[in-house]
PDB file of N, CA and C in Angstrom:
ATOM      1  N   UNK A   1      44.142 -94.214   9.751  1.00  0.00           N
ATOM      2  CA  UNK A   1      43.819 -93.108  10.654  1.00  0.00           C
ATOM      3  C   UNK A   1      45.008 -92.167  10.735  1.00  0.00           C
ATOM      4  N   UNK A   2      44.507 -90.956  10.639  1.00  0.00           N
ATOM      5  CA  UNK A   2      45.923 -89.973  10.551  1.00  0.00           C
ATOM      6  C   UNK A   2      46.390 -90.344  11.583  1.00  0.00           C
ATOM      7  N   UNK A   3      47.438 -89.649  12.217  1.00  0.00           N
ATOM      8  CA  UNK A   3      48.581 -89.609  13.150  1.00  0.00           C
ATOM      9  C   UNK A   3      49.434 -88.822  13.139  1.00  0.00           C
ATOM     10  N   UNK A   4      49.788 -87.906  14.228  1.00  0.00           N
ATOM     11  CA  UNK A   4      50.513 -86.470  13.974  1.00  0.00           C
ATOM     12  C   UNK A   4      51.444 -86.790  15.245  1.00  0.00           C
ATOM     13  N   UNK A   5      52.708 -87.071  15.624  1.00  0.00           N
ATOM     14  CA  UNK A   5      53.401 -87.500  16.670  1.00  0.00           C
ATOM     15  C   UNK A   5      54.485 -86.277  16.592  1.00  0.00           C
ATOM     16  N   UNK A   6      54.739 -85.592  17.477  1.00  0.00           N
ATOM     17  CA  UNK A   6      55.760 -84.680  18.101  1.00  0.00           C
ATOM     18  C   UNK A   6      56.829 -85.549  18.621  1.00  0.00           C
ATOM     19  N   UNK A   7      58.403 -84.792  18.533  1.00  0.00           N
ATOM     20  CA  UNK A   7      59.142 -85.526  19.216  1.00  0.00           C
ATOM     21  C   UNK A   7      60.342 -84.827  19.483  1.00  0.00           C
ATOM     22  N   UNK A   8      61.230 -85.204  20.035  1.00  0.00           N
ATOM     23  CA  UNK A   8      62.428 -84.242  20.306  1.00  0.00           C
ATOM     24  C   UNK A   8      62.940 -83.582  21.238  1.00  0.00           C
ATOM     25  N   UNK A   9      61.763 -83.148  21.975  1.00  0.00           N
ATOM     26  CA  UNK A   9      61.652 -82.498  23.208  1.00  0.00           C
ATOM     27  C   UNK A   9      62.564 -83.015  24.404  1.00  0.00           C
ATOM     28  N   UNK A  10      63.061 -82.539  25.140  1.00  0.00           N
ATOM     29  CA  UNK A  10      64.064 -83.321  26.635  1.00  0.00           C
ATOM     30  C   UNK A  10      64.339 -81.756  27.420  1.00  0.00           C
ATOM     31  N   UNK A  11      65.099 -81.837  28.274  1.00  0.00           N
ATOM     32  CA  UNK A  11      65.838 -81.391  29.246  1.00  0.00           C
ATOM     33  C   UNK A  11      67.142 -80.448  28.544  1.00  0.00           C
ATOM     34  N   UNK A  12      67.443 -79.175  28.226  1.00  0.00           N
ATOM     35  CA  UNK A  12      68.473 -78.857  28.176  1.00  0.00           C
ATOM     36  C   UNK A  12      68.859 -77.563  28.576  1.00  0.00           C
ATOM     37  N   UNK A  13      69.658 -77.244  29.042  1.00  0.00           N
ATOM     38  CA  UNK A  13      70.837 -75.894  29.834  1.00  0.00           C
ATOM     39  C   UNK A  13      70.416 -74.801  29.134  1.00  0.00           C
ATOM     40  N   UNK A  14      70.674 -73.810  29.168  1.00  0.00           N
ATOM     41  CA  UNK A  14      70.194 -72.629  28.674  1.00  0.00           C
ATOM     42  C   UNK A  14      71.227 -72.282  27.757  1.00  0.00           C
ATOM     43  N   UNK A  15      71.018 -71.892  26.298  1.00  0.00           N
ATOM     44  CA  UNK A  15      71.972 -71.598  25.587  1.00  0.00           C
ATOM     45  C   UNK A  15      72.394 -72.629  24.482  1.00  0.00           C
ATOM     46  N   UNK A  16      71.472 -73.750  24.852  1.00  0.00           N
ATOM     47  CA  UNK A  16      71.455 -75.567  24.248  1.00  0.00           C
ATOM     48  C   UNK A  16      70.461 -75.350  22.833  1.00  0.00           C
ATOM     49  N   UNK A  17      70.597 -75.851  22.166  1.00  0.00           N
ATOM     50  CA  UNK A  17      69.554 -76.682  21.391  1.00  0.00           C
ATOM     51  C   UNK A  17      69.107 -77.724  20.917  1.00  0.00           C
ATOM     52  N   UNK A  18      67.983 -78.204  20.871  1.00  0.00           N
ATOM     53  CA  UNK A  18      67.053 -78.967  20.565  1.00  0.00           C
ATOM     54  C   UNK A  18      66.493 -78.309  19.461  1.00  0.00           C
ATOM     55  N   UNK A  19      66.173 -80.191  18.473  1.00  0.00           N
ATOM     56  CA  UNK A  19      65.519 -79.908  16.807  1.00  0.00           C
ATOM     57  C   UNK A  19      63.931 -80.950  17.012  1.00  0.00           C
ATOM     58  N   UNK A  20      62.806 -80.021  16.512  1.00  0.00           N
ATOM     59  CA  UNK A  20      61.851 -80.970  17.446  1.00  0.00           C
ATOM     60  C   UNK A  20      61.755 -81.210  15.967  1.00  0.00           C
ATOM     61  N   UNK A  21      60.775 -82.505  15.595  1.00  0.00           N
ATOM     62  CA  UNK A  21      60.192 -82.967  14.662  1.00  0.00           C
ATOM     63  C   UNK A  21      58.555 -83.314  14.796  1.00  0.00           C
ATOM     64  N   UNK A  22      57.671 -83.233  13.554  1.00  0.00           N
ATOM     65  CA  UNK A  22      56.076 -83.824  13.450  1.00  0.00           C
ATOM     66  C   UNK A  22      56.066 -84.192  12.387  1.00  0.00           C
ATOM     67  N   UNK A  23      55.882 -85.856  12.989  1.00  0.00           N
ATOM     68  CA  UNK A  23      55.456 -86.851  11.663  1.00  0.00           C
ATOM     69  C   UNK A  23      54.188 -86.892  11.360  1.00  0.00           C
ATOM     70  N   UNK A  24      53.700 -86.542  10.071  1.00  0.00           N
ATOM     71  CA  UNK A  24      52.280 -87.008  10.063  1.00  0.00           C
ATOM     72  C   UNK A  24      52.285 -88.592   8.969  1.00  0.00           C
ATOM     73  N   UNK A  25      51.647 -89.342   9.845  1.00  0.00           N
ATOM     74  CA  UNK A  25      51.677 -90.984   8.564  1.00  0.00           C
ATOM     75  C   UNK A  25      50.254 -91.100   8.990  1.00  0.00           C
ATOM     76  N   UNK A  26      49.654 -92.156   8.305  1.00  0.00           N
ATOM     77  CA  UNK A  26      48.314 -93.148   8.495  1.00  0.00           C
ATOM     78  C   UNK A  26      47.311 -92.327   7.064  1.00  0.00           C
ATOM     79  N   UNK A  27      48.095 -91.662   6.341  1.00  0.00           N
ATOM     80  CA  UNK A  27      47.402 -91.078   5.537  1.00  0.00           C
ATOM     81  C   UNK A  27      47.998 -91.206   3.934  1.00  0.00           C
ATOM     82  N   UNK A  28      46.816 -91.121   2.576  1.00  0.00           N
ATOM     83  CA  UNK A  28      48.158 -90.702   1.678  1.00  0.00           C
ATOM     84  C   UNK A  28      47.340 -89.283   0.982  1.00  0.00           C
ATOM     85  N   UNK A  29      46.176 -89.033   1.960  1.00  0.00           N
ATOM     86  CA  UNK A  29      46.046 -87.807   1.450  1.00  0.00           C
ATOM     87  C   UNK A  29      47.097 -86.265   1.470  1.00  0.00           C
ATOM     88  N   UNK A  30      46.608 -85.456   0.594  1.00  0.00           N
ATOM     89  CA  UNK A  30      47.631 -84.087   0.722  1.00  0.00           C
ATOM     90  C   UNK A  30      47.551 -83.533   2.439  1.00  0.00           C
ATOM     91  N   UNK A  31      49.213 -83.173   2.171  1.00  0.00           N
ATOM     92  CA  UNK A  31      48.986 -82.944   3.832  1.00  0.00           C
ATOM     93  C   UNK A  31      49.712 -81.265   3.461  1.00  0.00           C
ATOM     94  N   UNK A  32      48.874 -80.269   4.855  1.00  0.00           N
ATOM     95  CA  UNK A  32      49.312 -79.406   4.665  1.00  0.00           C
ATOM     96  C   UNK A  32      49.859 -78.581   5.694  1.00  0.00           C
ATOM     97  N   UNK A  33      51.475 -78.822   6.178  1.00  0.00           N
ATOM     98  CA  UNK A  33      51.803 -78.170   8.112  1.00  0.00           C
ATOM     99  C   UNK A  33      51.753 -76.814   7.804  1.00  0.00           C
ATOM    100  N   UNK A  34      51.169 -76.470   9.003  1.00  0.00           N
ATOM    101  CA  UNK A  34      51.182 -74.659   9.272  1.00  0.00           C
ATOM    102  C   UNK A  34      51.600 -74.548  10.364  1.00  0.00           C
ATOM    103  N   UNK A  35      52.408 -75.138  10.947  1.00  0.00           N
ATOM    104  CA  UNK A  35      53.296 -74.717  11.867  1.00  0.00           C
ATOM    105  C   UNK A  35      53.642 -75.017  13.509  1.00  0.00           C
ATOM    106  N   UNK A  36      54.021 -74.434  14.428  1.00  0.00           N
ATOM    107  CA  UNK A  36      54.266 -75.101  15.398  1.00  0.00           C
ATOM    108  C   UNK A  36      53.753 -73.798  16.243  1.00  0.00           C
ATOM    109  N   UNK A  37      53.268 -74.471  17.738  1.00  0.00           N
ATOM    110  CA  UNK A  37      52.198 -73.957  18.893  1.00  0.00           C
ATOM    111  C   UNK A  37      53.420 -74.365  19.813  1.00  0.00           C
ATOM    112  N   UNK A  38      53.215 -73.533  21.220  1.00  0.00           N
ATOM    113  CA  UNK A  38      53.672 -74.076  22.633  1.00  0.00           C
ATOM    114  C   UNK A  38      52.538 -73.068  23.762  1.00  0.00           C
ATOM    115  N   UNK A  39      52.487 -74.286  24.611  1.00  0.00           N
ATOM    116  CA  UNK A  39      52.085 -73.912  25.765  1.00  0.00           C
ATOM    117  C   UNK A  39      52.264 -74.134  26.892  1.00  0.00           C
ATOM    118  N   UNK A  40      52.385 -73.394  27.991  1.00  0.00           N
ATOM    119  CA  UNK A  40      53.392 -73.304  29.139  1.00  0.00           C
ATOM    120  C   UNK A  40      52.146 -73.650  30.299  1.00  0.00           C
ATOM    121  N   UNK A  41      52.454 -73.934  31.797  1.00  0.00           N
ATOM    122  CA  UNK A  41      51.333 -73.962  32.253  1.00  0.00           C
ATOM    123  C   UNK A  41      50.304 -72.907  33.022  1.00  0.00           C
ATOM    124  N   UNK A  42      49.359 -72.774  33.057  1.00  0.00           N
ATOM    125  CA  UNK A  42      48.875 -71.451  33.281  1.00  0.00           C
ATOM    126  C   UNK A  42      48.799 -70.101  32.134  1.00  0.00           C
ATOM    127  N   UNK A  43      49.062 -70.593  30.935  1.00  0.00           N
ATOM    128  CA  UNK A  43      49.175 -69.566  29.852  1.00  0.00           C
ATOM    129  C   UNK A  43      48.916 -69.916  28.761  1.00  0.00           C
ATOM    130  N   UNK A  44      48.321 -69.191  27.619  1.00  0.00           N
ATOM    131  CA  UNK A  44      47.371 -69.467  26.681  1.00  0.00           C
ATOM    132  C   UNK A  44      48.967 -69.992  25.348  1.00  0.00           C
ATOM    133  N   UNK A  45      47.927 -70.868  24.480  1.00  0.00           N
ATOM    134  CA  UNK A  45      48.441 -71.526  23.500  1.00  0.00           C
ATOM    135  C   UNK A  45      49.057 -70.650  23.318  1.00  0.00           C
ATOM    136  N   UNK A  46      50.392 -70.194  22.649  1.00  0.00           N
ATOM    137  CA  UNK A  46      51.099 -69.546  21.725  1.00  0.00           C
ATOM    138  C   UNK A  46      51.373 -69.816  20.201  1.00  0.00           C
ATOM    139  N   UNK A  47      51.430 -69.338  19.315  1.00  0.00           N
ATOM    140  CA  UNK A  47      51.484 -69.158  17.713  1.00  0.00           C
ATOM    141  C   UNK A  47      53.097 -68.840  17.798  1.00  0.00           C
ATOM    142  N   UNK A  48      53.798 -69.566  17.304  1.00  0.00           N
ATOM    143  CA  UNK A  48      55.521 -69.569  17.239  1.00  0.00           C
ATOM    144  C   UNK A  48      56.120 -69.308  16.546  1.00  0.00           C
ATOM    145  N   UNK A  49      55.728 -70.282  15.151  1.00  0.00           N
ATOM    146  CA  UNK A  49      56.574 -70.398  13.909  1.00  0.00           C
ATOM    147  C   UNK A  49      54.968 -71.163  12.800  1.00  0.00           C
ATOM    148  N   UNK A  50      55.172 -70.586  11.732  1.00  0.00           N
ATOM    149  CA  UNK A  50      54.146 -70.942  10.669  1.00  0.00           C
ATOM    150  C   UNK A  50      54.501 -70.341   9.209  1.00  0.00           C
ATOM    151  N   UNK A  51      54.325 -71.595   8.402  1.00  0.00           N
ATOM    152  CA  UNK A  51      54.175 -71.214   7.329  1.00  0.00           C
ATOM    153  C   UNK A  51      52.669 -70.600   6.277  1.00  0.00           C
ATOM    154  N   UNK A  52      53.632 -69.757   5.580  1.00  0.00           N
ATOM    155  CA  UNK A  52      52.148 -68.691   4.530  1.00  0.00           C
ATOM    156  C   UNK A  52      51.871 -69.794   3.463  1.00  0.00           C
ATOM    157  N   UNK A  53      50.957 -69.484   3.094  1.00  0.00           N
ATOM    158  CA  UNK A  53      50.444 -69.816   1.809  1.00  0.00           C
ATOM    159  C   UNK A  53      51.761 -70.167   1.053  1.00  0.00           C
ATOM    160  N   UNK A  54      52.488 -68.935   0.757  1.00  0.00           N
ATOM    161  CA  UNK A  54      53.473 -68.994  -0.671  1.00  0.00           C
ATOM    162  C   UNK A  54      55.122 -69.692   0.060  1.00  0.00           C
ATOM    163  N   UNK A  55      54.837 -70.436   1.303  1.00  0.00           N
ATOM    164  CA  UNK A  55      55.900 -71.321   1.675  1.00  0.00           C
ATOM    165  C   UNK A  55      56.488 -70.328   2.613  1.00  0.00           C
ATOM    166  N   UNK A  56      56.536 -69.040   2.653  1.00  0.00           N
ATOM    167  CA  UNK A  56      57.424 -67.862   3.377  1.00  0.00           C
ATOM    168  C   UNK A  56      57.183 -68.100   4.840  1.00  0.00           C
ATOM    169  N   UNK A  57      57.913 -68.093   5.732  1.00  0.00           N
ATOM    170  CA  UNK A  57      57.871 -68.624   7.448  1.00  0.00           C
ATOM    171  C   UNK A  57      57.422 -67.168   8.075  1.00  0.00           C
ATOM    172  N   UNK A  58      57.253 -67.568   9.097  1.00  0.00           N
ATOM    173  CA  UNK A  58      56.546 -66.483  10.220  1.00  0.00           C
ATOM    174  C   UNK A  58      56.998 -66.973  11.540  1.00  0.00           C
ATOM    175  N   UNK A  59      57.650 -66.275  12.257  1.00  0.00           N
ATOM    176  CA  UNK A  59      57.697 -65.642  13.601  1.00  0.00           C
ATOM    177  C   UNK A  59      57.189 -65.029  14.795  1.00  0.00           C
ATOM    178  N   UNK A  60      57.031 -65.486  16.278  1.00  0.00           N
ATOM    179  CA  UNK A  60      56.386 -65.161  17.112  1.00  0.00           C
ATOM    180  C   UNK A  60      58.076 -63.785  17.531  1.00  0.00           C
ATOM    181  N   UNK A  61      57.556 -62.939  18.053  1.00  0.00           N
ATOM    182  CA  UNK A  61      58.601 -61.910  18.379  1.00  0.00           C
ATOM    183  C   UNK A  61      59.681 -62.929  19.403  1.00  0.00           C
ATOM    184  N   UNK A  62      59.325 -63.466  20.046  1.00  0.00           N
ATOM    185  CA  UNK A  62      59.617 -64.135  20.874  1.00  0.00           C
ATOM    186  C   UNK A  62      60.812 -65.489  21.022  1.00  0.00           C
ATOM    187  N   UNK A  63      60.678 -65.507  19.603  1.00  0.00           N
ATOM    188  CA  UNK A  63      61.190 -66.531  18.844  1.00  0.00           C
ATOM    189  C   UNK A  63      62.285 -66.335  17.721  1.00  0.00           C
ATOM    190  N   UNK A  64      61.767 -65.183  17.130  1.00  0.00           N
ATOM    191  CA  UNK A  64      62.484 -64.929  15.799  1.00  0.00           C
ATOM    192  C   UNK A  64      64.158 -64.487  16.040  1.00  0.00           C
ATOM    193  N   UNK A  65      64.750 -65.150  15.020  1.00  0.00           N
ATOM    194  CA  UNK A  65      66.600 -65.474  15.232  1.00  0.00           C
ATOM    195  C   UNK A  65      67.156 -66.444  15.831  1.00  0.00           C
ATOM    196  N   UNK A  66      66.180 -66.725  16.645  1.00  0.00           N
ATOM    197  CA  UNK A  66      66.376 -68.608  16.991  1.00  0.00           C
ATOM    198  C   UNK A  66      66.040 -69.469  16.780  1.00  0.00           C
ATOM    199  N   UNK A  67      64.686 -69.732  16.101  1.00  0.00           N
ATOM    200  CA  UNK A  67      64.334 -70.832  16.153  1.00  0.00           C
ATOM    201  C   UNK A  67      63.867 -70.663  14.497  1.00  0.00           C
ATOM    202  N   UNK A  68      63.769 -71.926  13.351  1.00  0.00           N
ATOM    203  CA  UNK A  68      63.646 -71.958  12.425  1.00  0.00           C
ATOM    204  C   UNK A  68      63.072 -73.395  12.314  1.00  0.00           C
ATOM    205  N   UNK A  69      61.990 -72.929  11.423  1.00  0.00           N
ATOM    206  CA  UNK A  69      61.087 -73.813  10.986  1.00  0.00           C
ATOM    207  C   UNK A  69      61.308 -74.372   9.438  1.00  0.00           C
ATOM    208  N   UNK A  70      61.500 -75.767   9.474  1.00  0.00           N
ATOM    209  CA  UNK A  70      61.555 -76.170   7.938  1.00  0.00           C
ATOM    210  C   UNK A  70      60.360 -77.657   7.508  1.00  0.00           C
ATOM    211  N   UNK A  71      60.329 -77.905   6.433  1.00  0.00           N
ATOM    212  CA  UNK A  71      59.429 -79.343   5.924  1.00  0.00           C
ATOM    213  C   UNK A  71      60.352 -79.930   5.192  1.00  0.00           C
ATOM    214  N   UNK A  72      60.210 -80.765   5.113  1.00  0.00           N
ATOM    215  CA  UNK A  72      60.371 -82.150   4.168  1.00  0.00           C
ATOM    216  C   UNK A  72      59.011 -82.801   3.850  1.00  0.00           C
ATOM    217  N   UNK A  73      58.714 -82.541   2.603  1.00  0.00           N
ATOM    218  CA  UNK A  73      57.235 -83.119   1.942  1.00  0.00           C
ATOM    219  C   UNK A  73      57.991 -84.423   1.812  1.00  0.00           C
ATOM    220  N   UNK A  74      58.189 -85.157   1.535  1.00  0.00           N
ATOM    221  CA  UNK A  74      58.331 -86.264   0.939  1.00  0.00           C
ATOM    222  C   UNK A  74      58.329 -87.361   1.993  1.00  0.00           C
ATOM    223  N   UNK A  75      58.832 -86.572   3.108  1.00  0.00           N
ATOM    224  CA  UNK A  75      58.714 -87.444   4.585  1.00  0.00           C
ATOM    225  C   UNK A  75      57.277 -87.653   5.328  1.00  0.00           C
ATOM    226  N   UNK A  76      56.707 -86.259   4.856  1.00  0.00           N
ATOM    227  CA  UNK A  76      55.742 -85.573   5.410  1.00  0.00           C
ATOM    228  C   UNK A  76      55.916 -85.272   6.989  1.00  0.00           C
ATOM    229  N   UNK A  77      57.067 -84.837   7.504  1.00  0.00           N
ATOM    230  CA  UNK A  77      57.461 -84.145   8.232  1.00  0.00           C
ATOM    231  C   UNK A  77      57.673 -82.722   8.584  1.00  0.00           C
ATOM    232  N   UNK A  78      57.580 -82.042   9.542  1.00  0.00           N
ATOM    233  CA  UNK A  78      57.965 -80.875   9.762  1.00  0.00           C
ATOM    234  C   UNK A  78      58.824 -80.835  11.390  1.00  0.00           C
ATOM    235  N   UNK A  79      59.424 -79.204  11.124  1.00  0.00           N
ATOM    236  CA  UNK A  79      60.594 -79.415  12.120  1.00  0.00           C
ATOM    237  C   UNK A  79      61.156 -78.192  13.074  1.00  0.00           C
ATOM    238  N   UNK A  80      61.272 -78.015  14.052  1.00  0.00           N
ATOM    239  CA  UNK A  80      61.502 -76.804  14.400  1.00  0.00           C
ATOM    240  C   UNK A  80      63.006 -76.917  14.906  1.00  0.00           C
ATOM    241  N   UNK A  81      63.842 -76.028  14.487  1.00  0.00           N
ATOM    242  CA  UNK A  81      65.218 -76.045  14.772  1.00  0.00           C
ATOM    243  C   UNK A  81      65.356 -74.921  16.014  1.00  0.00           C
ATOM    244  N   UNK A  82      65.567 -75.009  16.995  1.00  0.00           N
ATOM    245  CA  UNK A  82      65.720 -74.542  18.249  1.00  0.00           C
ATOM    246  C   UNK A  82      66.860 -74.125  18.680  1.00  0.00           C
ATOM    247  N   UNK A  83      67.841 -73.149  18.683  1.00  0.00           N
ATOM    248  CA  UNK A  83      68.852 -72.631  18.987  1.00  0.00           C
ATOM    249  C   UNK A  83      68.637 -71.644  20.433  1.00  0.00           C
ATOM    250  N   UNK A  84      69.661 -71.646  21.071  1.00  0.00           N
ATOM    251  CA  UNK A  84      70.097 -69.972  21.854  1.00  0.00           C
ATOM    252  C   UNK A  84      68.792 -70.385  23.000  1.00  0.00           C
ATOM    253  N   UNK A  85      68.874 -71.354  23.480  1.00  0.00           N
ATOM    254  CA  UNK A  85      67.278 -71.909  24.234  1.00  0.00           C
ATOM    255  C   UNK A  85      66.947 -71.230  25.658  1.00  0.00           C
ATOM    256  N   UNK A  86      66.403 -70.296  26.265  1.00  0.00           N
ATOM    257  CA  UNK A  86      66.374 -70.049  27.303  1.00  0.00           C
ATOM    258  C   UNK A  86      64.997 -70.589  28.218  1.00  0.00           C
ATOM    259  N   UNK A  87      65.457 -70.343  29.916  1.00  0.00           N
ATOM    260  CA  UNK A  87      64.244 -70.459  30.574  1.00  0.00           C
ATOM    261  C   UNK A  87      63.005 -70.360  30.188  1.00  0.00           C
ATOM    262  N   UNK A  88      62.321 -69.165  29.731  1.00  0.00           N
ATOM    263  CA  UNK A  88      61.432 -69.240  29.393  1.00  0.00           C
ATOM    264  C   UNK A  88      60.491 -70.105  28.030  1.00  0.00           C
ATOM    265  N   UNK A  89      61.254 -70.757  27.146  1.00  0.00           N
ATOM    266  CA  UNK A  89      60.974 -71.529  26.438  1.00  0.00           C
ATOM    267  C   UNK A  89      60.550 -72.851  26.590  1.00  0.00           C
ATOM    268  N   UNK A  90      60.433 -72.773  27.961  1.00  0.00           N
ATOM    269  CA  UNK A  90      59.983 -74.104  28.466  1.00  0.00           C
ATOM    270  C   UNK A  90      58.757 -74.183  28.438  1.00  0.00           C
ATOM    271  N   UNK A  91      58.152 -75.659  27.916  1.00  0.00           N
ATOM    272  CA  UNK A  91      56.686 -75.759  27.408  1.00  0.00           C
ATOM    273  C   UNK A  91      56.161 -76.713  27.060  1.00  0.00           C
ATOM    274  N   UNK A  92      55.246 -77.314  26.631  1.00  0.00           N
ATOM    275  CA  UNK A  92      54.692 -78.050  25.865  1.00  0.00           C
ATOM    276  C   UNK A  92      54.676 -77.544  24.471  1.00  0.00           C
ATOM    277  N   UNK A  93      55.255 -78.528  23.590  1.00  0.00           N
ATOM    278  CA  UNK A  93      55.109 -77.704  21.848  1.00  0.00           C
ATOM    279  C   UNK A  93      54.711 -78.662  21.108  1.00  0.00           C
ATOM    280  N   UNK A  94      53.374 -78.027  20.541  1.00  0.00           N
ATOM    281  CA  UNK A  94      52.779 -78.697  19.558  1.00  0.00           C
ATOM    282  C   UNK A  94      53.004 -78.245  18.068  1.00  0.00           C
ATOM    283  N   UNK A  95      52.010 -79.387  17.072  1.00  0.00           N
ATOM    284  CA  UNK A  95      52.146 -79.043  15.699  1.00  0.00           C
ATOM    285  C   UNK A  95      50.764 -78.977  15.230  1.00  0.00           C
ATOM    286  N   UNK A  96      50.417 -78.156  14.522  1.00  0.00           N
ATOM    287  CA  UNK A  96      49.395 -78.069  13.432  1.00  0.00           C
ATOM    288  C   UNK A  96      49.511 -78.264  12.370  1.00  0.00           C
ATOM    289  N   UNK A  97      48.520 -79.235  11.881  1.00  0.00           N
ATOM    290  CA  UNK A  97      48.495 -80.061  10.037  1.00  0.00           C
ATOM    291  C   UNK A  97      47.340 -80.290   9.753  1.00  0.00           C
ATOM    292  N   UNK A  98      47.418 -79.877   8.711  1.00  0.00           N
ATOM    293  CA  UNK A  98      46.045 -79.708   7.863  1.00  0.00           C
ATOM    294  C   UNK A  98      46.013 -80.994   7.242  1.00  0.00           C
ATOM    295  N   UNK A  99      44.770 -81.836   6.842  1.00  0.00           N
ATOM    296  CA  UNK A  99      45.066 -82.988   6.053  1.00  0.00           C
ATOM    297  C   UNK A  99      44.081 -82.798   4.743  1.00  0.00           C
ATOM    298  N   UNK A 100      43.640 -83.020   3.446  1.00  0.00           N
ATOM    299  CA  UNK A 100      42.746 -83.248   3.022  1.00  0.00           C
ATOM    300  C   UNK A 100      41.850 -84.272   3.086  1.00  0.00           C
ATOM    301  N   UNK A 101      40.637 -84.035   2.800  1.00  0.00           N
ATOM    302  CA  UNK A 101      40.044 -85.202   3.478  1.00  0.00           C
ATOM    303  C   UNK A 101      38.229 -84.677   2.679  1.00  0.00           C
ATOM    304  N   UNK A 102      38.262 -85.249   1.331  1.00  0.00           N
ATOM    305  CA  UNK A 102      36.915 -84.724   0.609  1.00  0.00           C
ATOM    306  C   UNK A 102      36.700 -83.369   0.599  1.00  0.00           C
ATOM    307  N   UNK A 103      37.476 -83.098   0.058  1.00  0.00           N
ATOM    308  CA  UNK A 103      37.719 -81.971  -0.565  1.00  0.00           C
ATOM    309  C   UNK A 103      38.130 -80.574   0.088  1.00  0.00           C
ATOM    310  N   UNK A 104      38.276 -81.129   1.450  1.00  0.00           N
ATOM    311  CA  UNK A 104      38.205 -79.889   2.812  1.00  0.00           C
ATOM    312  C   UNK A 104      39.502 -80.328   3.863  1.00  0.00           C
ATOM    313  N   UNK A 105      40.001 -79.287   3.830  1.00  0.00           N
ATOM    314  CA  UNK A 105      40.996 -79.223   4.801  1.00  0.00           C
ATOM    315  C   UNK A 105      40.863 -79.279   6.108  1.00  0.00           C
ATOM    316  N   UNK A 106      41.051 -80.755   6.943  1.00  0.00           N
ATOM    317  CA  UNK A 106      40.719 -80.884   8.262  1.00  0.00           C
ATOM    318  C   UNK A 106      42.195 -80.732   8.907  1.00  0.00           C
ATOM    319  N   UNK A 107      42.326 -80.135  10.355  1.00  0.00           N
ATOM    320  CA  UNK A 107      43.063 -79.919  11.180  1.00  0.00           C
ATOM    321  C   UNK A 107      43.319 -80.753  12.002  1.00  0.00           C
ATOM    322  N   UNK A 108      44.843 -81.272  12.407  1.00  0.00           N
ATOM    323  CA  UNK A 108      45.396 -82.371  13.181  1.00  0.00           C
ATOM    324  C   UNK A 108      46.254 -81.547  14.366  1.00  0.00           C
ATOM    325  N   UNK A 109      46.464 -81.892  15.758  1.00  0.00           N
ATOM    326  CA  UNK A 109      47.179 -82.089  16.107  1.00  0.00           C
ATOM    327  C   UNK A 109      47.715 -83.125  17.102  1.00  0.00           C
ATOM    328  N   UNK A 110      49.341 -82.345  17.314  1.00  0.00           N
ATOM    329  CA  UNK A 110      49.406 -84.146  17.687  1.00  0.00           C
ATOM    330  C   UNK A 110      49.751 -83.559  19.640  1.00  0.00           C
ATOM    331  N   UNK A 111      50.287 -84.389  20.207  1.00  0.00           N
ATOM    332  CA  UNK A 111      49.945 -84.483  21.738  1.00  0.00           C
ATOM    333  C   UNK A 111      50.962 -83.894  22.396  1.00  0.00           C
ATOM    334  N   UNK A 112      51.881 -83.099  21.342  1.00  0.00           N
ATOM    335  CA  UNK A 112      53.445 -82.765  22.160  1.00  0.00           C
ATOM    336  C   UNK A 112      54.463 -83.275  22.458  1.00  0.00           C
ATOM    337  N   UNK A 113      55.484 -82.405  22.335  1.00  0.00           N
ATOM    338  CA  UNK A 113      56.318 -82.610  23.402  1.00  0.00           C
ATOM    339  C   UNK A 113      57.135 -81.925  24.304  1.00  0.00           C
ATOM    340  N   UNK A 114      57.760 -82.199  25.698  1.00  0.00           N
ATOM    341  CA  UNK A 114      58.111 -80.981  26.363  1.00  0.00           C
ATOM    342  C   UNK A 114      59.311 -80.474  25.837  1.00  0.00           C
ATOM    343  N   UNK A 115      59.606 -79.061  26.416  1.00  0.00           N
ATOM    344  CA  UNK A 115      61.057 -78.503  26.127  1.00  0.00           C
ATOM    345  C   UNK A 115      60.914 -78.212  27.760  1.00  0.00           C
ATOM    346  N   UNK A 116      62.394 -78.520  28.212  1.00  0.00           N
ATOM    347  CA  UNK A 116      62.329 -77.822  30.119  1.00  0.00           C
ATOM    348  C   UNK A 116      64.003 -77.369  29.460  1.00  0.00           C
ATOM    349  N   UNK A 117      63.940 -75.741  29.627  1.00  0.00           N
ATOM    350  CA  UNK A 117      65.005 -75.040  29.646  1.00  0.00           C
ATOM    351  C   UNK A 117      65.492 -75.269  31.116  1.00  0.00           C
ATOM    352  N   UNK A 118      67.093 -75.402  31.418  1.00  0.00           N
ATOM    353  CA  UNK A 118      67.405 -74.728  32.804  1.00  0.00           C
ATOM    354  C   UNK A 118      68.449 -73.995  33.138  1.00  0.00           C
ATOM    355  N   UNK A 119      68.263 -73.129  33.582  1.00  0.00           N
ATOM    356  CA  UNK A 119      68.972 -71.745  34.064  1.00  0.00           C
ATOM    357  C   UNK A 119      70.539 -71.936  34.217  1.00  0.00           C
TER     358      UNK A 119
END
């Protein structure tokens, strides 16, 4: 059974960083991450960081110069590197992964984890 686990997430000062990670295991089909989500409470999912088709990363305005998104296929991991962290980045942050699965690309995610910026 797939399995998509977030992790990394804690408590840190403003100006701190945190490196989150998403393991995907229980599978040996092709796996395919597109990227990382957060959501705060009272406010709609956000789109953060994602990779294109041709591997090239993408940026929420919000985000971009701090935070960097990388993979490791071989782990089948993905990772968000979190720098320059302020208040408002506090959230729940998820991952999106595509798995194959007969011939069709099904969508995973996994359950989060928090980031609590503090001032």
């Amino acid at each position: 059974q797939v399995q998509v686990v977030e992790s990394g997430g804690g408590l840190v000062q403003a100006g701190g960083s945190l490196r989150l990670s998403c393991a995907v295991s229980g599978t040996t089909a092709s796996i395919n991450p597109i990227g990382w989500y957060r959501q705060a409470p009272g406010k709609q999912r956000e789109r953060i960081a994602t990779f294109s088709s041709d591997g090239s990363t993408n940026y929420s305005d919000s985000v971009k110069g701090r935070f960097t998104i990388s993979r490791d296929n071989a782990k089948n991991t993905m990772y968000l590197q979190m720098n320059s962290l302020k208040p408002e980045d506090t959230a729940g942050y998820l991952c999106d992964v595509r798995v194959m699965r007969s011939g069709s690309w099904y969508q995973y995610w996994g359950r989060g984890t928090q980031v609590t910026v503090s001032s």
